[in-house]
PDB file of N, CA and C in Angstrom:
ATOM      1  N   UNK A   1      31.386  -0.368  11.394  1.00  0.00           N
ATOM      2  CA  UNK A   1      30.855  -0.901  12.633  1.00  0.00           C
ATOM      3  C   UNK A   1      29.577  -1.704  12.345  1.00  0.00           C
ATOM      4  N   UNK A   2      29.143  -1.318  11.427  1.00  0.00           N
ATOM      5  CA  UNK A   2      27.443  -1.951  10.914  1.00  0.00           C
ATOM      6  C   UNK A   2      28.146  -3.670  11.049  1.00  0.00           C
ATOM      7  N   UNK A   3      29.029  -3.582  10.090  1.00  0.00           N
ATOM      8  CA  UNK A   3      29.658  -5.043  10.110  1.00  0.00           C
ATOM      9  C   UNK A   3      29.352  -6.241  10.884  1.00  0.00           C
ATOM     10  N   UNK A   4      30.433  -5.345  11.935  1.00  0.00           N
ATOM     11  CA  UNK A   4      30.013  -6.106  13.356  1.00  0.00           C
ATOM     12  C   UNK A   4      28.882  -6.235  14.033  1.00  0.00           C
ATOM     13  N   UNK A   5      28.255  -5.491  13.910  1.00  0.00           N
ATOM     14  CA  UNK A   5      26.921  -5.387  14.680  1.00  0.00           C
ATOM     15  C   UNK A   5      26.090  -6.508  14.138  1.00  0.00           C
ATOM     16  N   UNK A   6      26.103  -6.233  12.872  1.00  0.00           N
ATOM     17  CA  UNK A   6      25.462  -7.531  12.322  1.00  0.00           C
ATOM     18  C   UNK A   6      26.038  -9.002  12.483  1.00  0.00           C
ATOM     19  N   UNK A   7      27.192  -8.924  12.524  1.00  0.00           N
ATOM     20  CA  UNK A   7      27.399 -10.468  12.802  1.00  0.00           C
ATOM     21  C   UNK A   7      27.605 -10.795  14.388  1.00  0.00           C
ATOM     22  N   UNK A   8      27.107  -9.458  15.146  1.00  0.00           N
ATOM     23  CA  UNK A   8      27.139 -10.344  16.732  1.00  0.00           C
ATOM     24  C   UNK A   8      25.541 -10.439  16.832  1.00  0.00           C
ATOM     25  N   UNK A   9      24.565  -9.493  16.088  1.00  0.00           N
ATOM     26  CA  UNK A   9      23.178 -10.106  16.376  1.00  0.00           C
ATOM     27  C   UNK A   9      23.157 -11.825  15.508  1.00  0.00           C
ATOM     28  N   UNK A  10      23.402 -11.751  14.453  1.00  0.00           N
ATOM     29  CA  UNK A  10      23.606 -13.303  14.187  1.00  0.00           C
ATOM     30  C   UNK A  10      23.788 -14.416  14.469  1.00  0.00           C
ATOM     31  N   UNK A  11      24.894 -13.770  16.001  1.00  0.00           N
ATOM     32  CA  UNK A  11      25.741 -15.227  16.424  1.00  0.00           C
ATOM     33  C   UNK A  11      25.542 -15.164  17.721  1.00  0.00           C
ATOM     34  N   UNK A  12      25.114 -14.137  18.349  1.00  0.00           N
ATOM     35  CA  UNK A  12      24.600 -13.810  19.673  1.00  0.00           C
ATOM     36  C   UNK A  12      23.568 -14.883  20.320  1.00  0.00           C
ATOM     37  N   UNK A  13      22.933 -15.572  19.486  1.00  0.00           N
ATOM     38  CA  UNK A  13      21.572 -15.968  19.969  1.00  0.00           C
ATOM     39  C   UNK A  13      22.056 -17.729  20.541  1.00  0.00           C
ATOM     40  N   UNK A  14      23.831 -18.169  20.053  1.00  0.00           N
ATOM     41  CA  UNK A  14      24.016 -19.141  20.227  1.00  0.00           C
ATOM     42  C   UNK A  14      25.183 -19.138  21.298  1.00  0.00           C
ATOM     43  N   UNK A  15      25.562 -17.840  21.829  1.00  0.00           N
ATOM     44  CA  UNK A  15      26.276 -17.683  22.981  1.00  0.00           C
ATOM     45  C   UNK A  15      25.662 -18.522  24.232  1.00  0.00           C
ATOM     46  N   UNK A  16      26.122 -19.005  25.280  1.00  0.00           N
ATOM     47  CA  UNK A  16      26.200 -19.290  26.101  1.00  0.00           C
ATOM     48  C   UNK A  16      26.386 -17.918  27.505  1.00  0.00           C
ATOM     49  N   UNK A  17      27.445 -17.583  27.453  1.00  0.00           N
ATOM     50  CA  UNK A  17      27.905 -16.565  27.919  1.00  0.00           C
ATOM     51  C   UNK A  17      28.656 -15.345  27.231  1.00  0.00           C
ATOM     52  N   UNK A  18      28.335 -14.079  27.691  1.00  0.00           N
ATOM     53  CA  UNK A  18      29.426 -13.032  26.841  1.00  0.00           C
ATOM     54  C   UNK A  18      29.892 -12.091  28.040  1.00  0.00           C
ATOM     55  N   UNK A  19      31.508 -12.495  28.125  1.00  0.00           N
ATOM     56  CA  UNK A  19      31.833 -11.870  29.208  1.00  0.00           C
ATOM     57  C   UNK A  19      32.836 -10.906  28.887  1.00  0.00           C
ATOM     58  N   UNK A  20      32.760  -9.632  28.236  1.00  0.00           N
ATOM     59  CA  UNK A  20      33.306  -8.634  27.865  1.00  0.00           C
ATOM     60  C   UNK A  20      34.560  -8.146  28.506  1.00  0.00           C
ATOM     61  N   UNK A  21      35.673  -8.283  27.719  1.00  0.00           N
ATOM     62  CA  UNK A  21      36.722  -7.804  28.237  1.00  0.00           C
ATOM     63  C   UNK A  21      37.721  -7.149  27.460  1.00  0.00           C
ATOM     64  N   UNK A  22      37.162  -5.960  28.021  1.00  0.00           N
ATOM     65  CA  UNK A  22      38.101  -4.570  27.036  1.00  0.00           C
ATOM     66  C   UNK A  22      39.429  -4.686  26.589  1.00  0.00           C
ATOM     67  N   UNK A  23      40.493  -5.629  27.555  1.00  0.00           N
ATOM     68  CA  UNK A  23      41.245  -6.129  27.008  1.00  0.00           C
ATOM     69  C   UNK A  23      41.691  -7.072  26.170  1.00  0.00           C
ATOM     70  N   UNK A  24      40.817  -7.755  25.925  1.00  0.00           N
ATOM     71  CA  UNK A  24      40.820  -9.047  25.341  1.00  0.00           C
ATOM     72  C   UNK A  24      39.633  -9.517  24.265  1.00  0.00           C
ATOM     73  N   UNK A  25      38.888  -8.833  23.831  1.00  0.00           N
ATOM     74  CA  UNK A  25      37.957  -9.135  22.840  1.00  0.00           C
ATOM     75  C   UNK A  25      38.469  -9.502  21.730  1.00  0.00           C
ATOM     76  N   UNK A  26      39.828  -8.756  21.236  1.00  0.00           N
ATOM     77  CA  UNK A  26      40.199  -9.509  19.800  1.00  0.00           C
ATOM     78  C   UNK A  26      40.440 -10.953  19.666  1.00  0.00           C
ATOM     79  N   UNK A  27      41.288 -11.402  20.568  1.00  0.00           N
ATOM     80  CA  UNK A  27      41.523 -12.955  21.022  1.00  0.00           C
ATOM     81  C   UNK A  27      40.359 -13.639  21.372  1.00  0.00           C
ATOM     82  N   UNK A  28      39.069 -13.150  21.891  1.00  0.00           N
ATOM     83  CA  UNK A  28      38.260 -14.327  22.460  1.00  0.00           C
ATOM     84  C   UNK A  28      37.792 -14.949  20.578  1.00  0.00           C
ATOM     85  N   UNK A  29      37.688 -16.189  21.027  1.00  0.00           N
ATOM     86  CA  UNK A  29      36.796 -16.832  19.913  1.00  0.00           C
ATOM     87  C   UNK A  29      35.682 -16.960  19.730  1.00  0.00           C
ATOM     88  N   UNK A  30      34.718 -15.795  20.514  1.00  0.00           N
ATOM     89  CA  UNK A  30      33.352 -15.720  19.799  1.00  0.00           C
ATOM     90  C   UNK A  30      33.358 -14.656  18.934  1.00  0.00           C
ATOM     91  N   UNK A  31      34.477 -13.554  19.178  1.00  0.00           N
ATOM     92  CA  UNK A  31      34.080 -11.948  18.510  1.00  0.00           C
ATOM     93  C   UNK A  31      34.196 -12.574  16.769  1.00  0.00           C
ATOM     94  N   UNK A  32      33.105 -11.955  16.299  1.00  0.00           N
ATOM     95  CA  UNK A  32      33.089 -12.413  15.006  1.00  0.00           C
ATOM     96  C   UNK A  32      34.196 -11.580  14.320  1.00  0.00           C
ATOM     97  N   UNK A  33      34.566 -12.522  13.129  1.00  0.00           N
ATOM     98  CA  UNK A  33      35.823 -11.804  12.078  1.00  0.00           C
ATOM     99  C   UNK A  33      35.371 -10.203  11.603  1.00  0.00           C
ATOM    100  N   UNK A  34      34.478 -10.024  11.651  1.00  0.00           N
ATOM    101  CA  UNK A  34      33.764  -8.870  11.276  1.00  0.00           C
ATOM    102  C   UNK A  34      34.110  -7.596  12.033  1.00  0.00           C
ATOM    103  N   UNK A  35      34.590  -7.819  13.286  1.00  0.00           N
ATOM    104  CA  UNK A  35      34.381  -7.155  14.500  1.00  0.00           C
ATOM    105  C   UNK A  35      36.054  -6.772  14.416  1.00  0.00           C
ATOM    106  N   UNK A  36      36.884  -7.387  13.734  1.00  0.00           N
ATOM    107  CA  UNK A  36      38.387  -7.128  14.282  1.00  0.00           C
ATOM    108  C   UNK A  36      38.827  -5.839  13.685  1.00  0.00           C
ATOM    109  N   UNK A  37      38.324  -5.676  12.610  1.00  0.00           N
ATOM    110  CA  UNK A  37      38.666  -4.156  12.027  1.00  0.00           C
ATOM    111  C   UNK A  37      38.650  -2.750  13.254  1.00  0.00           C
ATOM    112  N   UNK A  38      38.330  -3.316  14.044  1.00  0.00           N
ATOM    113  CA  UNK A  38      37.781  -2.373  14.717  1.00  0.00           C
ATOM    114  C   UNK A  38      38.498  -1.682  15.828  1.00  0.00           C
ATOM    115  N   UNK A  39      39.556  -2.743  16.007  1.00  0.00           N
ATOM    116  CA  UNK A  39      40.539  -3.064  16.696  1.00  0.00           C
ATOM    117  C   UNK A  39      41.968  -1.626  16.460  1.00  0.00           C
ATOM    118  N   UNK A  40      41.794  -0.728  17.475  1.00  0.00           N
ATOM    119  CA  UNK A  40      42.306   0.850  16.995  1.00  0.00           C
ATOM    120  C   UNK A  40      44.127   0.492  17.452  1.00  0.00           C
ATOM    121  N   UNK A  41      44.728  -0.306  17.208  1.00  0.00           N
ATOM    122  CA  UNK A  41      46.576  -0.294  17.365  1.00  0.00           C
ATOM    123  C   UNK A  41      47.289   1.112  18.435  1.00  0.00           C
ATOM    124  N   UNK A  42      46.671   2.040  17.978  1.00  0.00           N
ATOM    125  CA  UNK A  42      47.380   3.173  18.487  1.00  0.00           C
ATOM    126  C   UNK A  42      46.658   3.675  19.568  1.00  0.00           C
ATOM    127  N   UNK A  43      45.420   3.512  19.058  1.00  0.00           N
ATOM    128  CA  UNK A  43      44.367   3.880  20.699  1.00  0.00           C
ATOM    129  C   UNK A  43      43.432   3.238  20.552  1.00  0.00           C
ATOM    130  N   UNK A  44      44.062   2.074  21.960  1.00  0.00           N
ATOM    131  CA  UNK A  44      43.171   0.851  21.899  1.00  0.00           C
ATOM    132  C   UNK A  44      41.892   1.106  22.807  1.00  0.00           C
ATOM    133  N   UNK A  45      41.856   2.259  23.455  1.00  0.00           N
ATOM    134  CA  UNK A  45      40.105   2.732  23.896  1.00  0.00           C
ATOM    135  C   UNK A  45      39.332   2.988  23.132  1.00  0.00           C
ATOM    136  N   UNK A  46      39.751   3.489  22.026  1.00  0.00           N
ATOM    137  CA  UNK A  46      38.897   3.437  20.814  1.00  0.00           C
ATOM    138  C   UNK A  46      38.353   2.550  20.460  1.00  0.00           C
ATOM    139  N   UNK A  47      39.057   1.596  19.935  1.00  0.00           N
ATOM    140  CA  UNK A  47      38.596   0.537  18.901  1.00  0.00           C
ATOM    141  C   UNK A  47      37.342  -0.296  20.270  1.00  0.00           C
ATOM    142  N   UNK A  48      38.015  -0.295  21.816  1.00  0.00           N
ATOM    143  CA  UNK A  48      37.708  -1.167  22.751  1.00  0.00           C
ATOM    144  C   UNK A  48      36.335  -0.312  22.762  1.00  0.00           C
ATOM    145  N   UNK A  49      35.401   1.201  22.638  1.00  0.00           N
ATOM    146  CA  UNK A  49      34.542   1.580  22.886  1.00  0.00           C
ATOM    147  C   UNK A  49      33.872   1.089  21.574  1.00  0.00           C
ATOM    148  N   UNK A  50      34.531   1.077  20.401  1.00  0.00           N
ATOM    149  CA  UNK A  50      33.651   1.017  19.090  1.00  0.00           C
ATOM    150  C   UNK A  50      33.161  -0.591  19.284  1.00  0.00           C
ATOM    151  N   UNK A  51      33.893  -1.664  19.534  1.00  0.00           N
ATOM    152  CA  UNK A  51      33.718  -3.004  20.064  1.00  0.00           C
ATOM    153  C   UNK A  51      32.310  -3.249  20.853  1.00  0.00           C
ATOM    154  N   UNK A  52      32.448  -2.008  22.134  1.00  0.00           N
ATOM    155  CA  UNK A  52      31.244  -2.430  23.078  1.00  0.00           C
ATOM    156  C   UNK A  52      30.202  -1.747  22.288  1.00  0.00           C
ATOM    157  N   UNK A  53      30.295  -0.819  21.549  1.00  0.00           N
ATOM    158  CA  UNK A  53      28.589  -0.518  21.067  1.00  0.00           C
ATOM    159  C   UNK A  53      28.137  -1.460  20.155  1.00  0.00           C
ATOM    160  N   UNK A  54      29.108  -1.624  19.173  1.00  0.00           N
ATOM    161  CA  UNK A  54      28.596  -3.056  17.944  1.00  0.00           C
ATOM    162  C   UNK A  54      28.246  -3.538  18.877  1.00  0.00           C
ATOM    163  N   UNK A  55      28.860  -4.292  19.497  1.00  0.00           N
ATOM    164  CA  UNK A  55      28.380  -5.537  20.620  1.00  0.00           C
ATOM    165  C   UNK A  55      26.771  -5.323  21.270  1.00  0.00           C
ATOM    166  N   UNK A  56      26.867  -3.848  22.093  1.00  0.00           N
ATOM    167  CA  UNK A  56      25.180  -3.871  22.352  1.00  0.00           C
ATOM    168  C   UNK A  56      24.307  -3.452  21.312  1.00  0.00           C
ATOM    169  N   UNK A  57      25.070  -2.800  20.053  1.00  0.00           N
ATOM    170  CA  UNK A  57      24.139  -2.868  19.528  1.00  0.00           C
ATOM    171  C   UNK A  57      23.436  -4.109  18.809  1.00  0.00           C
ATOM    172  N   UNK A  58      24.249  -4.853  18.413  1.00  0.00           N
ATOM    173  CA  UNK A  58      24.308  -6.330  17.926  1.00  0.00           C
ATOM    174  C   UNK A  58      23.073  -7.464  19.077  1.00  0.00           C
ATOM    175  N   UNK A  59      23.391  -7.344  20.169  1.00  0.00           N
ATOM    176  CA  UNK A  59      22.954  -7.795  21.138  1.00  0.00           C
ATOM    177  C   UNK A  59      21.234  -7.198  21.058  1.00  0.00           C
ATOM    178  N   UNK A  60      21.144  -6.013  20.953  1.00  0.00           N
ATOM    179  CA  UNK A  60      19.847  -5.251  20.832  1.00  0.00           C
ATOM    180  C   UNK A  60      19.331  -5.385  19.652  1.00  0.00           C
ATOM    181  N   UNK A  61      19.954  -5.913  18.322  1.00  0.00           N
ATOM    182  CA  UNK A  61      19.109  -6.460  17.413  1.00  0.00           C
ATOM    183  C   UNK A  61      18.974  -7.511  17.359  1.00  0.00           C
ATOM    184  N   UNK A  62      19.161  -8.535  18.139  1.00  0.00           N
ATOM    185  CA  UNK A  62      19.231  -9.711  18.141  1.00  0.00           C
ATOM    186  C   UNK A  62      17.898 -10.239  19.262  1.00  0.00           C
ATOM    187  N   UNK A  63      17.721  -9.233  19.695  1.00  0.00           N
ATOM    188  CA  UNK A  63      16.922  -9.008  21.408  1.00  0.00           C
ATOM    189  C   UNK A  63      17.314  -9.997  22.089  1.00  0.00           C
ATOM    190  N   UNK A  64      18.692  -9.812  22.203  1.00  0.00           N
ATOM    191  CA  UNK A  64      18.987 -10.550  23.710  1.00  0.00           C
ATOM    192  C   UNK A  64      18.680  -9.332  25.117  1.00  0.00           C
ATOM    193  N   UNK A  65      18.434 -10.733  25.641  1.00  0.00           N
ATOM    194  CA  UNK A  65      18.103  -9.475  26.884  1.00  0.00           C
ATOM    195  C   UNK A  65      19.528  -9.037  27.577  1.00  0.00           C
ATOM    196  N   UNK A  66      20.565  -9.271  27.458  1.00  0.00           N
ATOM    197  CA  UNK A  66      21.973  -8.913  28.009  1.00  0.00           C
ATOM    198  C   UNK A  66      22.232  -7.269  27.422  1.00  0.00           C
ATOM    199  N   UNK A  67      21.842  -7.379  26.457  1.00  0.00           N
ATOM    200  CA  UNK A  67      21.431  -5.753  25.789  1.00  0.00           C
ATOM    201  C   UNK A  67      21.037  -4.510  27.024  1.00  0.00           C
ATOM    202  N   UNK A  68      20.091  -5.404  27.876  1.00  0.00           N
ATOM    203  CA  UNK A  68      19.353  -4.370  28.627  1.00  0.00           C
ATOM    204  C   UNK A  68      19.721  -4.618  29.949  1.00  0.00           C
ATOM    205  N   UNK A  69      21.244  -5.257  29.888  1.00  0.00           N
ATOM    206  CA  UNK A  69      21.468  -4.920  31.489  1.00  0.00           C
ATOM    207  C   UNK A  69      23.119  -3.774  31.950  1.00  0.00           C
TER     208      UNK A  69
END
């Protein structure tokens, strides 16, 4: 998960918008390549919860303020 985290604080800062969707994060084309491992086949709430913490956590090292809403 470090992975990801690190490459959404990286790339976070050139988002426009991040509009999270538990269904659909593997397909969007911002989630970094880093982030797809994460992606659980058999139980996709899994992988979809491990997704949103990289993500805030990524977001929270990056200090976006979207982190803190």
């Amino acid at each position: 998960m470090r992975l990801c985290t690190d490459a959404v604080a990286g790339a976070a800062p050139g988002w426009e918008d991040w509009n999270f969707n538990p269904g659909e994060w593997q397909e969007d084309p911002r989630t970094p390549k880093e982030c797809l491992p994460l992606a659980d086949e058999e139980n996709p709430p899994s992988g979809n919860r491990a997704f949103m913490q990289a993500l805030l956590d990524g977001l929270g090292k990056a200090d976006d303020p979207r982190a803190r809403s």
